[in-house]
C-alpha atoms as a PDB file:
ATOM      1  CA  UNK A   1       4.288  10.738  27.035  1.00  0.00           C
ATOM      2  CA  UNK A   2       4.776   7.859  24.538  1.00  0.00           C
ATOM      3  CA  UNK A   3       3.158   7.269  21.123  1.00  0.00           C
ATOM      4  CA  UNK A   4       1.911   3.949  19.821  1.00  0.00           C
ATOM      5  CA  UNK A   5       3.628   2.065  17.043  1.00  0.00           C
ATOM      6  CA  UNK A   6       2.018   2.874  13.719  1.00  0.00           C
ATOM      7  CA  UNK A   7       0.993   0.020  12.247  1.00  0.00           C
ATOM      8  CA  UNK A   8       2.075   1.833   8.809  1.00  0.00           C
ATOM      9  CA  UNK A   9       5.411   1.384   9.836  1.00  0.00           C
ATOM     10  CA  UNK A  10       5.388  -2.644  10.811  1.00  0.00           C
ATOM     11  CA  UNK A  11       6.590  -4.955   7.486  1.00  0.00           C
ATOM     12  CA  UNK A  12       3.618  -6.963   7.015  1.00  0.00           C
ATOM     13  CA  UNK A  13       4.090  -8.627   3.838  1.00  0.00           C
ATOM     14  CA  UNK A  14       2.047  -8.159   0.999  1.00  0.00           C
ATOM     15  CA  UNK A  15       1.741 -10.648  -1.807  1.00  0.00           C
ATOM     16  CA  UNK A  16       2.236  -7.777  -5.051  1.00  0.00           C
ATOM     17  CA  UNK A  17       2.213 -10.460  -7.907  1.00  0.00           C
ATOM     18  CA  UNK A  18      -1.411 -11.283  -6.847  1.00  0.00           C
ATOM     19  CA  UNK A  19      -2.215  -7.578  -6.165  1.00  0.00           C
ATOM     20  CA  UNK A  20      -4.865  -6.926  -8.815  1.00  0.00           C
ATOM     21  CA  UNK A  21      -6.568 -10.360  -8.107  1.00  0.00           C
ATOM     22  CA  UNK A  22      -6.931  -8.937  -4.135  1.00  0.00           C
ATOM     23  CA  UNK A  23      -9.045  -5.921  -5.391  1.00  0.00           C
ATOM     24  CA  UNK A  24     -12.732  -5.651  -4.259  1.00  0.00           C
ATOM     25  CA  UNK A  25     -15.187  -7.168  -6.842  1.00  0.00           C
ATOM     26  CA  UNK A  26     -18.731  -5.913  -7.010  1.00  0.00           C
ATOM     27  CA  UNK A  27     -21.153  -8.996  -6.614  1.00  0.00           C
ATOM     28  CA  UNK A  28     -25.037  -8.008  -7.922  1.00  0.00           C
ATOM     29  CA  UNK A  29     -27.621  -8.708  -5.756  1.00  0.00           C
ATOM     30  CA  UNK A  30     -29.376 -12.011  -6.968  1.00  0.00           C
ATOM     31  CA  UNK A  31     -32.548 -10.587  -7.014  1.00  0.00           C
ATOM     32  CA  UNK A  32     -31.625  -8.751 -10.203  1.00  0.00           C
ATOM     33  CA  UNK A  33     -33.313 -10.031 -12.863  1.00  0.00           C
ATOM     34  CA  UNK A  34     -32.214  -8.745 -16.463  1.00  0.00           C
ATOM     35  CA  UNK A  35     -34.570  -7.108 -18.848  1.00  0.00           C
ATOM     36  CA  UNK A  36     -34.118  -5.728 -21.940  1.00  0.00           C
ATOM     37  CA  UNK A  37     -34.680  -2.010 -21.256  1.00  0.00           C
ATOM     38  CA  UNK A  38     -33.079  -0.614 -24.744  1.00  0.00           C
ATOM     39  CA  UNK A  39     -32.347  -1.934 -28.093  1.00  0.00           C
ATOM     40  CA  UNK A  40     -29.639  -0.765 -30.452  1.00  0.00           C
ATOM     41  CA  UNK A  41     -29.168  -1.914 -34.049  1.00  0.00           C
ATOM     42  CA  UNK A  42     -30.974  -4.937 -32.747  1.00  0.00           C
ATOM     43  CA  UNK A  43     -28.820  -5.361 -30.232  1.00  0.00           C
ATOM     44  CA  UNK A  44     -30.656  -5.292 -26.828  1.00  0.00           C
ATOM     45  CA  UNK A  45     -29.249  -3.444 -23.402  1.00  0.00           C
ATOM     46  CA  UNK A  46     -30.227  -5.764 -20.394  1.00  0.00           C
ATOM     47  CA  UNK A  47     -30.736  -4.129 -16.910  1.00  0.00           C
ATOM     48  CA  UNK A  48     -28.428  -6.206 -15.335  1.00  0.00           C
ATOM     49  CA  UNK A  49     -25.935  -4.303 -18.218  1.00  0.00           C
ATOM     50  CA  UNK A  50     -26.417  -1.279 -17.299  1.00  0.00           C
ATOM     51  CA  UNK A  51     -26.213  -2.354 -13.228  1.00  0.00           C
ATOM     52  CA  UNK A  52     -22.908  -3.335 -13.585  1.00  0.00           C
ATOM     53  CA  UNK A  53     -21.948  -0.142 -15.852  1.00  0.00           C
ATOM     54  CA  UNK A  54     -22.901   2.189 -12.794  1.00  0.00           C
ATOM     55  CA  UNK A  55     -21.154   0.276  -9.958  1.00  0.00           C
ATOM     56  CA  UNK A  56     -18.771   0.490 -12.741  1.00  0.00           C
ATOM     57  CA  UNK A  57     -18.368   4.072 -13.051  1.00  0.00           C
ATOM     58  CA  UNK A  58     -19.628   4.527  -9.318  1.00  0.00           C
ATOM     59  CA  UNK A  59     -19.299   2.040  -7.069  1.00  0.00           C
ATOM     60  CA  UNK A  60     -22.795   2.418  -6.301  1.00  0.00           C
ATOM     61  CA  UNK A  61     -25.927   0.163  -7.142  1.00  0.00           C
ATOM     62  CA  UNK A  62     -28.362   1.635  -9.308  1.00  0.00           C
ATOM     63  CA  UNK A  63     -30.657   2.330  -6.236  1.00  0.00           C
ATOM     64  CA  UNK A  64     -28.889   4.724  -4.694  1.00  0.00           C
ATOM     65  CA  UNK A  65     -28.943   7.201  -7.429  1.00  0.00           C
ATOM     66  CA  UNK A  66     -31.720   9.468  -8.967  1.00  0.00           C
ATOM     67  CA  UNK A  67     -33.463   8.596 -11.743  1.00  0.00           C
ATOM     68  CA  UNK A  68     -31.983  11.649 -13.848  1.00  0.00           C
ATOM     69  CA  UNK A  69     -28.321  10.044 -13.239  1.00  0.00           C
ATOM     70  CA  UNK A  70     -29.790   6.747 -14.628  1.00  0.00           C
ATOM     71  CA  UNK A  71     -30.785   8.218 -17.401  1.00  0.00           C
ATOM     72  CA  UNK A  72     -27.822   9.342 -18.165  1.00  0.00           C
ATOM     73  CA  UNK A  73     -25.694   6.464 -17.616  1.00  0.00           C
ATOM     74  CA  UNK A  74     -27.971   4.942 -20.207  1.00  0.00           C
ATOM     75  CA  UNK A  75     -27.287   7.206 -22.569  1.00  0.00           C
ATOM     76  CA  UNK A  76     -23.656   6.635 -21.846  1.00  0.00           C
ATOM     77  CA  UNK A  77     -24.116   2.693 -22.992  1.00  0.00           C
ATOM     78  CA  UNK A  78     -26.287   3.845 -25.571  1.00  0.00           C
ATOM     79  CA  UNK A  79     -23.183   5.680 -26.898  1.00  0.00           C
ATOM     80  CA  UNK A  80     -20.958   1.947 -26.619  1.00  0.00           C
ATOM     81  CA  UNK A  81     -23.506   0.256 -28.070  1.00  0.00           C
ATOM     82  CA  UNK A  82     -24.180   2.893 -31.081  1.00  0.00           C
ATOM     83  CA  UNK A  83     -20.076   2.394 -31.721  1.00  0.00           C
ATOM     84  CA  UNK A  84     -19.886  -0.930 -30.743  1.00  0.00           C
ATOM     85  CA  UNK A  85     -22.395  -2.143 -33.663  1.00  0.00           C
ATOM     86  CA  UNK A  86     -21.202  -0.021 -36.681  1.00  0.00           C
ATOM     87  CA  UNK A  87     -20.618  -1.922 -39.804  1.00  0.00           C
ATOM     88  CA  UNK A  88     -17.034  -1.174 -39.024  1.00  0.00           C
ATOM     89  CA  UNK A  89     -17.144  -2.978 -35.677  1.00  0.00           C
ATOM     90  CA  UNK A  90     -17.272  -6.382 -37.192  1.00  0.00           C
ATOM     91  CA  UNK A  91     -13.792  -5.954 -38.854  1.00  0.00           C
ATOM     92  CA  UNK A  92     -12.619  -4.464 -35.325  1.00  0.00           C
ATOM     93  CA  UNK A  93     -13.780  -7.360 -33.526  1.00  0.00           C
ATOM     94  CA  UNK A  94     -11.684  -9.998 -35.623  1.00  0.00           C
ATOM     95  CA  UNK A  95      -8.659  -8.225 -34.658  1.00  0.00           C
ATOM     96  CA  UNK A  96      -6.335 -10.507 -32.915  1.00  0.00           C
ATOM     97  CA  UNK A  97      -4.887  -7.379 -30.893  1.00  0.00           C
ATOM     98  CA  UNK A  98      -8.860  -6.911 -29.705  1.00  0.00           C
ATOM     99  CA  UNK A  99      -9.532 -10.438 -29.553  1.00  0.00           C
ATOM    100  CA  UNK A 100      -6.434 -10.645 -27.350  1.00  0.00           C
ATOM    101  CA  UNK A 101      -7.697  -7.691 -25.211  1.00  0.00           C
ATOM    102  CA  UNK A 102     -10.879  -9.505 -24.610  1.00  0.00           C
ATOM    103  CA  UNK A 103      -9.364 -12.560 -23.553  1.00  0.00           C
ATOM    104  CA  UNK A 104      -7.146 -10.801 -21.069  1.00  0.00           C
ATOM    105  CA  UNK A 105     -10.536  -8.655 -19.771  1.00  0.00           C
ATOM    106  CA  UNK A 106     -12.766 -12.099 -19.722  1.00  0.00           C
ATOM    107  CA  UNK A 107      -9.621 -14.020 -17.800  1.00  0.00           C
ATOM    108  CA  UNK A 108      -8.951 -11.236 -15.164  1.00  0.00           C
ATOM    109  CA  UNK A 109     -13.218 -11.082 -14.721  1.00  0.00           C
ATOM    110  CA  UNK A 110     -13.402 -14.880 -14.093  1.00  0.00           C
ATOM    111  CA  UNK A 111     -10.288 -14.588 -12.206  1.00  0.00           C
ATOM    112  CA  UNK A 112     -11.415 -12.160 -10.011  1.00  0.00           C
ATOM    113  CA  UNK A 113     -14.597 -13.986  -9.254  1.00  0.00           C
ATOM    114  CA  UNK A 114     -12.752 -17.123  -8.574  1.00  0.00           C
ATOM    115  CA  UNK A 115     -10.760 -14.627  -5.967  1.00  0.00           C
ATOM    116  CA  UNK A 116     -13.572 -13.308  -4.669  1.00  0.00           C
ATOM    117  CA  UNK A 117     -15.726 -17.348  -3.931  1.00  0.00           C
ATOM    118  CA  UNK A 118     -12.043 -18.196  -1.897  1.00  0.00           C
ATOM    119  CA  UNK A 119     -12.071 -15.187   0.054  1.00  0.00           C
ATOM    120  CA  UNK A 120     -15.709 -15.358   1.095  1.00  0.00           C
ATOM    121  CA  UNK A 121     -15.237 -18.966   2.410  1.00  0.00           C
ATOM    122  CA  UNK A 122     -12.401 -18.730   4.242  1.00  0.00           C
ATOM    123  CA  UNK A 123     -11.926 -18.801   8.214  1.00  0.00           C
ATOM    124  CA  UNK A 124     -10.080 -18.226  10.847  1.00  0.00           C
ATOM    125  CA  UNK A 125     -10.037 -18.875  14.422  1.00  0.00           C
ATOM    126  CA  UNK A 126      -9.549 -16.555  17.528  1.00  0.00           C
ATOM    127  CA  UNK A 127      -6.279 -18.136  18.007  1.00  0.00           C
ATOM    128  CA  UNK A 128      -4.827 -17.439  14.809  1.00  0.00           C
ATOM    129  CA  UNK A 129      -5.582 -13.790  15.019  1.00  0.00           C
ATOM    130  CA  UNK A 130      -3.993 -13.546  18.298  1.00  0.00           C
ATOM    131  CA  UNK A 131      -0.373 -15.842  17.025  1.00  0.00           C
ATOM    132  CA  UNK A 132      -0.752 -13.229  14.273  1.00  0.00           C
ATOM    133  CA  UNK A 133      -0.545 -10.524  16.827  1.00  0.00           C
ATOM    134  CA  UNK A 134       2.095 -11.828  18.758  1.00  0.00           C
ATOM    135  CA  UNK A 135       4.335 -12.432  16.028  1.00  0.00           C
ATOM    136  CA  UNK A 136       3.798  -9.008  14.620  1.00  0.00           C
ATOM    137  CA  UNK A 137       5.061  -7.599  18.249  1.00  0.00           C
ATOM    138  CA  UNK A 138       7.658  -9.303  18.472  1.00  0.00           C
ATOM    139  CA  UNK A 139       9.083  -8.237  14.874  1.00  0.00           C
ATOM    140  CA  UNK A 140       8.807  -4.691  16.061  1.00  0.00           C
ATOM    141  CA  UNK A 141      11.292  -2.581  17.615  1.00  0.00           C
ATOM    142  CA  UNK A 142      10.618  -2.107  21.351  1.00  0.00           C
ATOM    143  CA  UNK A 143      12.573   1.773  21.299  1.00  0.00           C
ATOM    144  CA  UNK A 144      11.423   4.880  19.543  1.00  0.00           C
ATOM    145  CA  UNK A 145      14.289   7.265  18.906  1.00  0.00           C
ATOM    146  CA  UNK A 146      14.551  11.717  18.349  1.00  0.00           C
ATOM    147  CA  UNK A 147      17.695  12.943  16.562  1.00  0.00           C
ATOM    148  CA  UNK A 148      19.317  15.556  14.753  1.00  0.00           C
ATOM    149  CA  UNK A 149      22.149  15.036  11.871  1.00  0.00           C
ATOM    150  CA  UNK A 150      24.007  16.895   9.697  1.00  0.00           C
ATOM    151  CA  UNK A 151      23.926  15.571   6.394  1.00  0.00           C
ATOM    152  CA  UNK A 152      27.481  16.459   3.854  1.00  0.00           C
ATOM    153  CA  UNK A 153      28.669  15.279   0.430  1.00  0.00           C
ATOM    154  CA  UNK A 154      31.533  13.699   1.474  1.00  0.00           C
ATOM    155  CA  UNK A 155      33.505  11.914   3.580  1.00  0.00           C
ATOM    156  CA  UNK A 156      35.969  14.589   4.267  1.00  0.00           C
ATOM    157  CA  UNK A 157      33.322  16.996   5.076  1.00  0.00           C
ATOM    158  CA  UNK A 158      31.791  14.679   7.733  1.00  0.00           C
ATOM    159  CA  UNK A 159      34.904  13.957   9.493  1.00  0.00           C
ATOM    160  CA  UNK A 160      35.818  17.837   9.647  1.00  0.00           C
ATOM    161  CA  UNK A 161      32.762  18.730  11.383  1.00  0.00           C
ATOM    162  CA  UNK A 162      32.985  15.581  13.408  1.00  0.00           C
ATOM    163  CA  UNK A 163      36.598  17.132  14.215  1.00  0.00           C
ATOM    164  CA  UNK A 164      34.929  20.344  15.504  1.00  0.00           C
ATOM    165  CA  UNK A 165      32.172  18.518  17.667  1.00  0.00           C
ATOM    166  CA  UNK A 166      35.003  17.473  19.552  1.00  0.00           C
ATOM    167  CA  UNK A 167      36.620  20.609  20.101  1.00  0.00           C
ATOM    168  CA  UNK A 168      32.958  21.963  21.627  1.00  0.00           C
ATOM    169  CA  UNK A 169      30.929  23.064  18.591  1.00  0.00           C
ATOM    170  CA  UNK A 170      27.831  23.299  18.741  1.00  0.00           C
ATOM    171  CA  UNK A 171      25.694  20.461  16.932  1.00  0.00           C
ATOM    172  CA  UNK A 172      22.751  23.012  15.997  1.00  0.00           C
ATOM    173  CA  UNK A 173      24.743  25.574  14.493  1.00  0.00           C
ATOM    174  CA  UNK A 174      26.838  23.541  12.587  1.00  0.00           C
ATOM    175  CA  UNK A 175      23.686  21.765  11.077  1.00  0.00           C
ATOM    176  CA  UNK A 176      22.089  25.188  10.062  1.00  0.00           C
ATOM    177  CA  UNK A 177      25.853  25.980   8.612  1.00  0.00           C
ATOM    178  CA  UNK A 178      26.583  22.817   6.598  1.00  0.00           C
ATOM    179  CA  UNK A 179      24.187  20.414   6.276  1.00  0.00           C
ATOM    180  CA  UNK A 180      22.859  19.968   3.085  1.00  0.00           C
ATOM    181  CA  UNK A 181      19.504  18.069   4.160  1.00  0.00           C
ATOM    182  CA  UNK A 182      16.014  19.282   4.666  1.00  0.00           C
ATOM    183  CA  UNK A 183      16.566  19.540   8.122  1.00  0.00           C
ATOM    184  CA  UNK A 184      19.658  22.045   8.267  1.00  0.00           C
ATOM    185  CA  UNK A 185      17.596  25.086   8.740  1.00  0.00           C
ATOM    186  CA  UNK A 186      15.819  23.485  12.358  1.00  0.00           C
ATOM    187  CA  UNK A 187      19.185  23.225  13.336  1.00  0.00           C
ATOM    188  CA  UNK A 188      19.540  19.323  12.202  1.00  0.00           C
ATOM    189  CA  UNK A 189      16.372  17.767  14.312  1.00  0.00           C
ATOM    190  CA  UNK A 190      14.291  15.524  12.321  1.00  0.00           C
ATOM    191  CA  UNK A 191      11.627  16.577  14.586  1.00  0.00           C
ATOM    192  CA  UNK A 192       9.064  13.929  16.326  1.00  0.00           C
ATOM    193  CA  UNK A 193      10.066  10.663  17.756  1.00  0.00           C
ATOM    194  CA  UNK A 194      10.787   7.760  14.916  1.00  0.00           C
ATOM    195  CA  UNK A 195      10.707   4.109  14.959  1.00  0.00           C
ATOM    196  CA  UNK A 196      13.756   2.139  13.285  1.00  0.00           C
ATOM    197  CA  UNK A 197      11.505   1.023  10.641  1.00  0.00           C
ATOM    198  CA  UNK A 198      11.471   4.526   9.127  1.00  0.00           C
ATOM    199  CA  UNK A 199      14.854   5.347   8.617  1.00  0.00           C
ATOM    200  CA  UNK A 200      17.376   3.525   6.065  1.00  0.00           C
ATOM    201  CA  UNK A 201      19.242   0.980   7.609  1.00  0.00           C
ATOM    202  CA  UNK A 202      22.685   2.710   7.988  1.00  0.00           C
ATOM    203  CA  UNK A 203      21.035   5.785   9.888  1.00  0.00           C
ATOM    204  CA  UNK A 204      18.977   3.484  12.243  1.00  0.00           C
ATOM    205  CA  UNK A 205      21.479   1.121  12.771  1.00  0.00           C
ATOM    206  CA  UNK A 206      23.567   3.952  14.184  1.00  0.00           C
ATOM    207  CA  UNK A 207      21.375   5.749  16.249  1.00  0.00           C
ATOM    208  CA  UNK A 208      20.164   2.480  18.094  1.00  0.00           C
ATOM    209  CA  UNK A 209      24.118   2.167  18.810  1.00  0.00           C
ATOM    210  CA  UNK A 210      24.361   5.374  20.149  1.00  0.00           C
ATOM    211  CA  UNK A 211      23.363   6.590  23.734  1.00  0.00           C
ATOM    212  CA  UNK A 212      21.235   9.920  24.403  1.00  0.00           C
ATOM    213  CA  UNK A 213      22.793  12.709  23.739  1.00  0.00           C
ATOM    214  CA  UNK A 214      25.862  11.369  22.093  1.00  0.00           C
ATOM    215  CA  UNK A 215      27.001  11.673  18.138  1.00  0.00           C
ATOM    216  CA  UNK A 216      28.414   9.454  15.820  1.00  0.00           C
ATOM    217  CA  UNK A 217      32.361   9.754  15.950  1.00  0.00           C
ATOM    218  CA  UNK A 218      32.667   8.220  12.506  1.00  0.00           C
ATOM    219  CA  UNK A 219      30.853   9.075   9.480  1.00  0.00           C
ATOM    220  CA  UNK A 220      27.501   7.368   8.508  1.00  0.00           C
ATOM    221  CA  UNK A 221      26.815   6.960   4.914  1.00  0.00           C
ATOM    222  CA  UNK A 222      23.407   6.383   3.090  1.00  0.00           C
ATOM    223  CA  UNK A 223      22.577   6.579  -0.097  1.00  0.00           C
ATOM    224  CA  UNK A 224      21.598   9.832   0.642  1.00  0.00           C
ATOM    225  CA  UNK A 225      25.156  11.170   1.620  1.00  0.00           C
ATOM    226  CA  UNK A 226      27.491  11.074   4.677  1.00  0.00           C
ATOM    227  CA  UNK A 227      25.728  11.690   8.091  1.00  0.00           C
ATOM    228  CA  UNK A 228      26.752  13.199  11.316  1.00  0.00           C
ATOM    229  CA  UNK A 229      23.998  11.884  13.710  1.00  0.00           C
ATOM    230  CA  UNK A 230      23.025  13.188  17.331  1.00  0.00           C
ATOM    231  CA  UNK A 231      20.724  11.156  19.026  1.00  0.00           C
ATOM    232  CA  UNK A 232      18.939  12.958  21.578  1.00  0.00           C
ATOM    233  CA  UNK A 233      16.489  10.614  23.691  1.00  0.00           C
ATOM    234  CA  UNK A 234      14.654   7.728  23.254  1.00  0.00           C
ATOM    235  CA  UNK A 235      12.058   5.761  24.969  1.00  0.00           C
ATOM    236  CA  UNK A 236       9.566   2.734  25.081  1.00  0.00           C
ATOM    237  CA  UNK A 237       7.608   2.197  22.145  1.00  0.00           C
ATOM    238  CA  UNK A 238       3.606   1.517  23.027  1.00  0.00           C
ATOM    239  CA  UNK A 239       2.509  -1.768  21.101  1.00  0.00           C
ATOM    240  CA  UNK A 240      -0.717  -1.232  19.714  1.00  0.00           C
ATOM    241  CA  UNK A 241      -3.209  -3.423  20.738  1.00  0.00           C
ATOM    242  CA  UNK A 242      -4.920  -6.270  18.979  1.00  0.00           C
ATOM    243  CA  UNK A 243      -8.478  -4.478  18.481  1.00  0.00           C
ATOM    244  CA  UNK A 244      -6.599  -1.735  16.670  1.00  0.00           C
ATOM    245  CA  UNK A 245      -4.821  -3.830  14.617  1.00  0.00           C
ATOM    246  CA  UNK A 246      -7.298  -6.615  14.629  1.00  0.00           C
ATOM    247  CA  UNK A 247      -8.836  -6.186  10.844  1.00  0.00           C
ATOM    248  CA  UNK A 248      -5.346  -5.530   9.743  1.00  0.00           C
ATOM    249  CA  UNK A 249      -4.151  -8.705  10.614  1.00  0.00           C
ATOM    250  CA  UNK A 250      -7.677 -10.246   9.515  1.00  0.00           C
ATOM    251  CA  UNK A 251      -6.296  -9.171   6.003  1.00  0.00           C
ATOM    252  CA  UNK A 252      -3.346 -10.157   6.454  1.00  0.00           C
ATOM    253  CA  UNK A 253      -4.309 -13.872   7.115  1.00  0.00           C
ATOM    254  CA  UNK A 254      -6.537 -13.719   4.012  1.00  0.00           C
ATOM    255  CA  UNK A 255      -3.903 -12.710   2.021  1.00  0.00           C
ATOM    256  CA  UNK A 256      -1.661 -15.456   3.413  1.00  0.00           C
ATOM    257  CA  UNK A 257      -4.233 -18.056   2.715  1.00  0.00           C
ATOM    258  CA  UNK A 258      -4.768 -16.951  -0.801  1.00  0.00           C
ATOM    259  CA  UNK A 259      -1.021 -16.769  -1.636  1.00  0.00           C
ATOM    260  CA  UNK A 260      -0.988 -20.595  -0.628  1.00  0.00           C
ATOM    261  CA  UNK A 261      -3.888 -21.243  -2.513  1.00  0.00           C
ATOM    262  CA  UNK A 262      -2.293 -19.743  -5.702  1.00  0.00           C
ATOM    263  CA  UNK A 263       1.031 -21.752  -5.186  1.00  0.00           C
ATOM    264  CA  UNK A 264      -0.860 -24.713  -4.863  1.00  0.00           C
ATOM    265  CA  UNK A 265      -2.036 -24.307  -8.204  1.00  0.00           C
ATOM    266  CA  UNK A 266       1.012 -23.659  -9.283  1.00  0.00           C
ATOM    267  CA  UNK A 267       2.426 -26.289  -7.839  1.00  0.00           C
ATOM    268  CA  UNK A 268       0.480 -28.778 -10.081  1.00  0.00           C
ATOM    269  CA  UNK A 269       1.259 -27.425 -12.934  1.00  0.00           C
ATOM    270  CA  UNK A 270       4.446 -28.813 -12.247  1.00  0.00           C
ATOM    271  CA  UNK A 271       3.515 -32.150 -11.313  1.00  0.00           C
END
């Protein structure tokens, strides 16, 4: 029986320099009006303050906890605040190392929220979903693979036991004898069926050249060592289908629209 493609395994790019700007943002409800519900030092806590503490600390709206783990969330700001407006607090906050932090914590907030208005207002259309999906197919390899290896030091090593592979030793045994790699005690086999994706290039490149049940007659090296590689079957990959994959690729389009968005702004700078 086959297995489907993971969808793990398929490069779908990811845009890391935008990463943290791509993280979920809690929006408040906009029925929350803010009240002052302590005051500090004559400094007052506003509800809509402590709101955002406890999605803050976790990820949950003040509604859906008890009133005892209010409470005491409160008393958590009440501790900030109590620090925050000591006499010693107005030196602190000239700092230009804390001013700078602030800066940095008010930009990322801002920038997050401007994140957050493009993502809500973009759209796509059915048919960009499915060239998504096509395209994504296409990229992946058709053939699953199962193989065994025996993985040496050396060069010399690898070409001795390729040497007694051809005079009618036994691929198993020689594993469990030599091989260095994780695998040398299940006689080489690295078990389930594997995608091409998975593997560093040099192993996968051989074993797609390779028929069933047939070895590599010249060393393979990785960065892992040299490689004496037995590939034992393969067979059809299963696609998965678009529903599966749908809010994958959903992402992936948002992503892909943000990332031009971004180097559209960047773009003017330049102009």
């Amino acid at each position: 029986m086959r297995s489907s493609i993971n969808l793990k395994n398929i490069n779908l790019k990811v845009f890391l320099p935008i990463k943290q700007l791509l993280s979920i943002f809690i929006i408040l409800p906009a029925s929350i009006n803010a009240e002052t519900i302590k005051t500090i030092n004559n400094v007052n806590i506003d509800s809509l303050v402590l709101e955002i503490y406890i999605q803050n600390r976790t990820q949950q709206s003040s509604d859906q906890i008890s009133a005892d783990q209010r409470l005491l969330f409160l008393e958590e700001l009440t501790d900030v605040y109590l620090l925050s407006t000591q006499e010693e607090a107005d030196a602190i906050a000239i700092d230009k190392n804390i001013q700078a932090q602030i800066e940095l914590q008010n930009r990322m907030l801002i920038a997050q929220s401007v994140a957050n208005n493009f993502f809500s207002k973009i759209e796509f259309t059915e048919e960009e979903i499915l060239n998504f999906y096509n395209a994504m197919i296409e990229s992946v390899p058709n053939k699953e693979y199962k193989a065994s290896h025996i993985l040496v030091e050396s060069q010399s090593e690898a070409i001795d036991i390729i040497e007694q592979l051809n005079n009618g030793g036994d691929f198993s045994e020689l594993a469990k004898e030599f091989s260095i790699g994780p695998s040398a005690t299940n006689g080489g086999s690295l078990g389930n069926f594997f995608s091409p994706s998975q593997m560093v290039k040099p192993f996968s490149d051989a074993v797609e050249t390779l028929n069933d049940n047939v070895y590599t007659k010249e060393p393979i090296q990785t960065e892992f060592g040299w490689h004496v590689i037995l590939r034992e079957a393969s067979r059809d990959a299963i696609s998965p289908t678009l529903d599966s994959v749908r809010l994958e690729i959903e992402q992936q389009i948002r992503q892909t629209r943000f990332q031009e968005y971004i180097n559209s702004l960047r773009n003017k700078l330049l102009q």
